[in-house]
Protein backbone atom coordinates (compact mmCIF):
# COMPACT_ATOMS: atom_id res chain seq x y z
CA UNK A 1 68.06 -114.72 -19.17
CA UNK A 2 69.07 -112.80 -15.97
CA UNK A 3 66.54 -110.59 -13.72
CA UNK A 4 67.99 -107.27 -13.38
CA UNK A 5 68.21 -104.30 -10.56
CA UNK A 6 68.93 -101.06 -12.04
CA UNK A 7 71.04 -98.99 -10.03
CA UNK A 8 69.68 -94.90 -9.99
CA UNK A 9 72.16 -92.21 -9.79
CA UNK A 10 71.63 -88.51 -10.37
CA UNK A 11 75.15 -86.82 -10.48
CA UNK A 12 76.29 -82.77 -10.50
CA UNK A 13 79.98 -81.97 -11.41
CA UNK A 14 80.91 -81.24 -7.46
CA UNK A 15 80.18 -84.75 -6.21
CA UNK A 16 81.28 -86.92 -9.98
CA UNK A 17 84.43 -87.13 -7.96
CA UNK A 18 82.84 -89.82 -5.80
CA UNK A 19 81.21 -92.41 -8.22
CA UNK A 20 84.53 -94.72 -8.74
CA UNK A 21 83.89 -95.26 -4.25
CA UNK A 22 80.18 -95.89 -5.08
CA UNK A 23 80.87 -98.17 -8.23
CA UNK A 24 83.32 -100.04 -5.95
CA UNK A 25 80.25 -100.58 -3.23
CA UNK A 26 78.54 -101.84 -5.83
CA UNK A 27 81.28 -104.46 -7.62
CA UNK A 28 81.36 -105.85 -4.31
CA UNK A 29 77.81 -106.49 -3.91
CA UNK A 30 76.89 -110.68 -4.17
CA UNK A 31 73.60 -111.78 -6.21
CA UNK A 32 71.67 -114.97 -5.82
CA UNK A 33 71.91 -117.08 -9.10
CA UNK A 34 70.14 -115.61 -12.05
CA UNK A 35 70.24 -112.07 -11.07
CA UNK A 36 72.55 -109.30 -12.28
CA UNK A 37 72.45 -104.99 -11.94
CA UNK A 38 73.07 -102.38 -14.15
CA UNK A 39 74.08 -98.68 -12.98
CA UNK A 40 72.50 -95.69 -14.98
CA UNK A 41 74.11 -92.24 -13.89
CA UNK A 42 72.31 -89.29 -15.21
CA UNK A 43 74.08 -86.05 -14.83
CA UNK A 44 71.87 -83.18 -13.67
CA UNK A 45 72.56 -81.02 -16.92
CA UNK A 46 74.99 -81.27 -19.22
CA UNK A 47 78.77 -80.56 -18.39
CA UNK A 48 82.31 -82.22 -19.00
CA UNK A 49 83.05 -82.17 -15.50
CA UNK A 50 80.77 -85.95 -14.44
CA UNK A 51 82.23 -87.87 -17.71
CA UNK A 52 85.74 -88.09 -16.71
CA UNK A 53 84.98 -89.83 -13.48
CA UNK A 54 82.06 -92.36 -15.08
CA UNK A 55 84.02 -96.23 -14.65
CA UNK A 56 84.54 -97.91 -17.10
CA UNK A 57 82.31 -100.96 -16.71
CA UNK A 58 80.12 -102.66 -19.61
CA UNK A 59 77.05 -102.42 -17.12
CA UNK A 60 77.33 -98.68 -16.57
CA UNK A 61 75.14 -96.22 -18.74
CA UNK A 62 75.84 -92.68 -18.61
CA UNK A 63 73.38 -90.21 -19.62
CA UNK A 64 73.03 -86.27 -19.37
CA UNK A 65 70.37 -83.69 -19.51
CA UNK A 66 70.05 -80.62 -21.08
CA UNK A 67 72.48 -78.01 -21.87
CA UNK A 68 73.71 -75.84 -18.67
CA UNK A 69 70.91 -76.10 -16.87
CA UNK A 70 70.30 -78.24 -13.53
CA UNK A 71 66.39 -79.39 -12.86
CA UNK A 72 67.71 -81.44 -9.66
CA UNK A 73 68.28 -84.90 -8.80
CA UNK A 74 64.71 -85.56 -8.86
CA UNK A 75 64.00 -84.90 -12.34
CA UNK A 76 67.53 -86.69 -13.07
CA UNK A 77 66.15 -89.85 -11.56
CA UNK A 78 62.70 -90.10 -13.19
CA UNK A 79 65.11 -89.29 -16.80
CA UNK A 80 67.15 -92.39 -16.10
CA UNK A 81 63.89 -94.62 -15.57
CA UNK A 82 64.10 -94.14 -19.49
CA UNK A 83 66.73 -97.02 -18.94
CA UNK A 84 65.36 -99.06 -16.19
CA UNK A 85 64.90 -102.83 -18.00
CA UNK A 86 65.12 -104.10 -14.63
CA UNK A 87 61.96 -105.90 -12.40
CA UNK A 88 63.61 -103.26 -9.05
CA UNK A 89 65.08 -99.68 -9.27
CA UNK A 90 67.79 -99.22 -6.62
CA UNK A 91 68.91 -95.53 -5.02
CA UNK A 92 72.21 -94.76 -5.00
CA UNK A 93 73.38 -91.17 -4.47
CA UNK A 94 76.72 -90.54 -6.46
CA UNK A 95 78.41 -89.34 -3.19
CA UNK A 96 77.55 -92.51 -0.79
CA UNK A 97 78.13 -96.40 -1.20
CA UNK A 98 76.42 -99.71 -0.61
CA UNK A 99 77.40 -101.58 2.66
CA UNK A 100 78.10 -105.21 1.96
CA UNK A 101 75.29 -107.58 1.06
CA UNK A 102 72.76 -104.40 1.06
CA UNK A 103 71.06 -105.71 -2.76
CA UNK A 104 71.06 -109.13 -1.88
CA UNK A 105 69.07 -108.32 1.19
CA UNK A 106 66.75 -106.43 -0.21
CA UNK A 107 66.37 -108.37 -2.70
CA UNK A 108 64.98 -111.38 -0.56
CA UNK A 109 62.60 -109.51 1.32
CA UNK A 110 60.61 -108.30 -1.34
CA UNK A 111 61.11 -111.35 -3.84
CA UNK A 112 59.62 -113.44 0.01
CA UNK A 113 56.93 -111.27 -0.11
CA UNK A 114 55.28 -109.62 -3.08
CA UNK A 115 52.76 -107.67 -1.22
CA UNK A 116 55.77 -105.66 -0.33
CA UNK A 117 56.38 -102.84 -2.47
CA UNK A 118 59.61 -101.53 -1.40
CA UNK A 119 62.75 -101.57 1.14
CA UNK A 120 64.72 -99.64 3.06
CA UNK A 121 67.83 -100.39 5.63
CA UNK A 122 69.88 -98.74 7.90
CA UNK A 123 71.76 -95.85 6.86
CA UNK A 124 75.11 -94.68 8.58
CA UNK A 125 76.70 -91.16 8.23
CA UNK A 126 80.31 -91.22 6.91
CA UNK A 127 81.77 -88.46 8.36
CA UNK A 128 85.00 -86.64 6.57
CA UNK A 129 87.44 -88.36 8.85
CA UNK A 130 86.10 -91.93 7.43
CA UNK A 131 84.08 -92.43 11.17
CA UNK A 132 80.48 -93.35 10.96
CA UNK A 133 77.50 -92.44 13.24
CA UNK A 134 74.20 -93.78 13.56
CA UNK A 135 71.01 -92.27 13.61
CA UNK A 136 68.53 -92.47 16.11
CA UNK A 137 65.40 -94.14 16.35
CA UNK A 138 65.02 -97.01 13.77
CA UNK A 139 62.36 -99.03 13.20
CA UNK A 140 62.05 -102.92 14.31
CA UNK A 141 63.74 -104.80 11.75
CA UNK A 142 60.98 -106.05 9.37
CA UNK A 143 57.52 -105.08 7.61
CA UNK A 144 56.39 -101.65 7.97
CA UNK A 145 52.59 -101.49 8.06
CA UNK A 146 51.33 -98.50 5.42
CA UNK A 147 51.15 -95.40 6.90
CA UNK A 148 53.88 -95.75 9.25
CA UNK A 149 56.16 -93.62 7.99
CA UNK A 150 53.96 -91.08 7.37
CA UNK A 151 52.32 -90.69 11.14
CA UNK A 152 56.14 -90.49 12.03
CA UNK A 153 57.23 -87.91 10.28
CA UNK A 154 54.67 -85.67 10.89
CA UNK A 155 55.10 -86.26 14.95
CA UNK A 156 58.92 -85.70 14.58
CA UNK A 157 59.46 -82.53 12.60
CA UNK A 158 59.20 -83.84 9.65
CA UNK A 159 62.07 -86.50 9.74
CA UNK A 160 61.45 -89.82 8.83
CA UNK A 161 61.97 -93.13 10.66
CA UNK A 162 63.71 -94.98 7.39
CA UNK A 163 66.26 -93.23 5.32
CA UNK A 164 64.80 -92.56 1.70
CA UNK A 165 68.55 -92.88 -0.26
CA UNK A 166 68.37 -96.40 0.73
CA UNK A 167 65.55 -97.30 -1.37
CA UNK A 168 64.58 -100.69 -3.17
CA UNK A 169 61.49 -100.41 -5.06
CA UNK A 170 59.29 -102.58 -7.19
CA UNK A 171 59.96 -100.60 -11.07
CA UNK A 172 56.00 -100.70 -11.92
CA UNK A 173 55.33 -99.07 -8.30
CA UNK A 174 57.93 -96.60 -8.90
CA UNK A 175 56.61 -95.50 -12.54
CA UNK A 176 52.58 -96.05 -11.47
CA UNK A 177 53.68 -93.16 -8.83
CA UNK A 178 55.15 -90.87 -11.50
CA UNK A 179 59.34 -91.24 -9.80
CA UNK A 180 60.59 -89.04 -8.06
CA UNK A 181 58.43 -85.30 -6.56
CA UNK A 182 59.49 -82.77 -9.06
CA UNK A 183 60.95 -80.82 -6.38
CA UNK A 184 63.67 -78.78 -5.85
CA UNK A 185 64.82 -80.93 -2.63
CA UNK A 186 62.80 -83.32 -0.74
CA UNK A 187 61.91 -85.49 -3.80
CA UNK A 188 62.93 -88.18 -2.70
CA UNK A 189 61.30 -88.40 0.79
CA UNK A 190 58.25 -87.19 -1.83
CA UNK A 191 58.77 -90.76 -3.06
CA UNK A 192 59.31 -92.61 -0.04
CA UNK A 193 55.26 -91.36 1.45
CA UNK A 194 53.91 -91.55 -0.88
CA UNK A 195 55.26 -95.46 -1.27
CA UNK A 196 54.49 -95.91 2.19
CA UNK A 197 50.55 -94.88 1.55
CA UNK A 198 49.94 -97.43 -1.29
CA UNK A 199 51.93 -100.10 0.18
CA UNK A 200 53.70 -101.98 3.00
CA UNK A 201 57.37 -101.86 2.87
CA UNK A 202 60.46 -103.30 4.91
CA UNK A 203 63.20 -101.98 7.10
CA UNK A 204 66.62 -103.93 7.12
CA UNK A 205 68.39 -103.51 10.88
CA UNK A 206 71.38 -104.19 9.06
CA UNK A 207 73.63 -101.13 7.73
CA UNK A 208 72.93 -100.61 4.07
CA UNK A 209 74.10 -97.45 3.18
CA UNK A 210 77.15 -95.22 3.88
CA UNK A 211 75.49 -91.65 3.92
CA UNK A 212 78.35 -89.33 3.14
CA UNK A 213 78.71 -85.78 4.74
CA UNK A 214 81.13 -83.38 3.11
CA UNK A 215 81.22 -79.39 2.63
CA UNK A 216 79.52 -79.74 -1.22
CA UNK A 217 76.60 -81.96 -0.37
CA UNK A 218 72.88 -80.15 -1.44
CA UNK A 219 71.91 -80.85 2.31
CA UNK A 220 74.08 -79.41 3.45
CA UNK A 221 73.64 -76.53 1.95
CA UNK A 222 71.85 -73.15 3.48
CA UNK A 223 69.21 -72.97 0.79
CA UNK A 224 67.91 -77.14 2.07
CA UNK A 225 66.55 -75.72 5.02
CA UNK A 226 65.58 -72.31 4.03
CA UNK A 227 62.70 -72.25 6.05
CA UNK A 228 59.74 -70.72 3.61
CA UNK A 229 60.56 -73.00 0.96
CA UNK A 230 61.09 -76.10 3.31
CA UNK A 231 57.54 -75.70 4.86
CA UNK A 232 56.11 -75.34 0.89
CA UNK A 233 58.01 -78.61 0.18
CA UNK A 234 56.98 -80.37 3.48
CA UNK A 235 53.44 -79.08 2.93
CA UNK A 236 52.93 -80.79 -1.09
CA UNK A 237 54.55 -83.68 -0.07
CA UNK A 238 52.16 -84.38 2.66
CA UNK A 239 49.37 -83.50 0.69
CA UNK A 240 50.34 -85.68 -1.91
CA UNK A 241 50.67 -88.80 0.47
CA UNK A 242 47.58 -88.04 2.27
CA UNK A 243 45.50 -87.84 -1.25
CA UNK A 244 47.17 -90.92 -1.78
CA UNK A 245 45.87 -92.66 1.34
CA UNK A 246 42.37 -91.53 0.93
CA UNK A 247 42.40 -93.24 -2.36
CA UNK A 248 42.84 -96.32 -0.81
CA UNK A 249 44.89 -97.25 -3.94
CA UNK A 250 47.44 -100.45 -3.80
CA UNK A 251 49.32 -102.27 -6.15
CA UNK A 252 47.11 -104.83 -7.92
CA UNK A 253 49.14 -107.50 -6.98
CA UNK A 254 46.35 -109.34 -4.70
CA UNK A 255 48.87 -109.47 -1.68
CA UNK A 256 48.79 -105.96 -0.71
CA UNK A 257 45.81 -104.31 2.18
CA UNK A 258 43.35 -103.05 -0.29
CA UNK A 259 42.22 -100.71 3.19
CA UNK A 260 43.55 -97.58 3.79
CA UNK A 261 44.64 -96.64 7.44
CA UNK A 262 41.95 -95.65 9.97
């Protein structure tokens, strides 16, 4: 019997056009022996505009949520962890793709080390014009100690070190943490704290994730940085991670500091 990843993807009817790029990342990806994925995509409400672009591949499950009425992708991610069989839960956004060899990669770290409780990688924006940039100031290739991300984030304007949509996490972790911040943007740097305050993690200096920028993206949008409702968001999800650190909660898998960070 194969181990399984299960591939996350909360989709909106602007950016369904994009899943067939991300499935093909994803067809392309290698597996050690013994391992397989499956992809669950879980529209953000229920329209007709995400089916028609769903592939058409036995290890895809589609799934939507309720009638005409969007309760963002962070709510649409914890829904699909309804389907999660696997052992890991991967991030994919339905508007970027997988760089070569990104699961297999991530898979070895944390199957090397189980007192690692999730990994990231390198992240490149794909601009419109098919070009890619960098971003600035990654990490050393490697384990990052708990707490790490957090101190950074809070020095740099709240931007973090490690790219959250390129996720690997341990399933239990993810569920024992509730999923994804119920949110109405930020979730999912909600996630990546408060994963970095119960646990060590890894960064990948390899590229493992095409970020995509285009006009419809919810980044990109005027509302994401509204700046009343970004400080609220900013200010719960450091509360959240800091409660979580003074805990001194860890995954009771033996391997993982039992201390939190001085």
């Amino acid at each position: 019997m194969h181990r399984r990843i299960v591939i996350v993807t909360a989709v909106h009817g602007p950016s369904a056009r994009y899943l067939p790029e991300a499935h093909a990342s994803l067809s392309a990806q290698e597996l050690p022996d013994g391992w397989d994925w499956r992809w669950v995509i879980q529209e953000d409400g229920r329209t007709h505009a995400v089916r028609p672009h769903v592939p058409d591949d036995p290890r895809v499950v589609f799934r939507q949520g309720r009638h005409d009425r969007q309760a963002g992708p962070g709510v649409a991610r914890t829904m699909a962890l309804s389907h999660a069989d696997g052992e890991y839960v991967k991030v994919l956004d339905a508007d970027d793709r997988l760089a070569p060899g990104t699961l297999a990669r991530d898979l070895a770290a944390l199957e090397a080390d189980p007192g690692l409780g999730w990994a990231t990688s390198r992240a490149l924006d794909l601009l419109p014009d098919g070009s890619t940039a960098g971003f600035p100031g990654d990490p050393a290739h490697g384990p990052i100690e708990r707490g790490a991300v957090l101190d950074f984030w809070r020095a740099n304007g709240y931007r973090s070190q490690v790219h959250p949509a390129t996720l690997l996490v341990r399933r239990d972790l993810l569920l024992a943490l509730g999923g994804w911040m119920a949110l109405p943007a930020s979730e999912d740097t909600g996630l990546l704290l408060a994963l970095n305050c119960v646990s060590r993690g890894w960064f990948s200096g390899e590229v493992g994730l095409l970020y995509r920028k285009w006009e419809g993206q919810v980044t990109g949008q005027a509302s994401h940085v509204d700046p009343v409702e970004r400080e609220a968001r900013m200010a719960v999800v450091e509360a959240r991670a800091r409660a979580l650190a003074s805990f001194g909660w860890h995954p009771p898998d033996g391997s993982a500091d039992a201390h939190p960070r001085a």
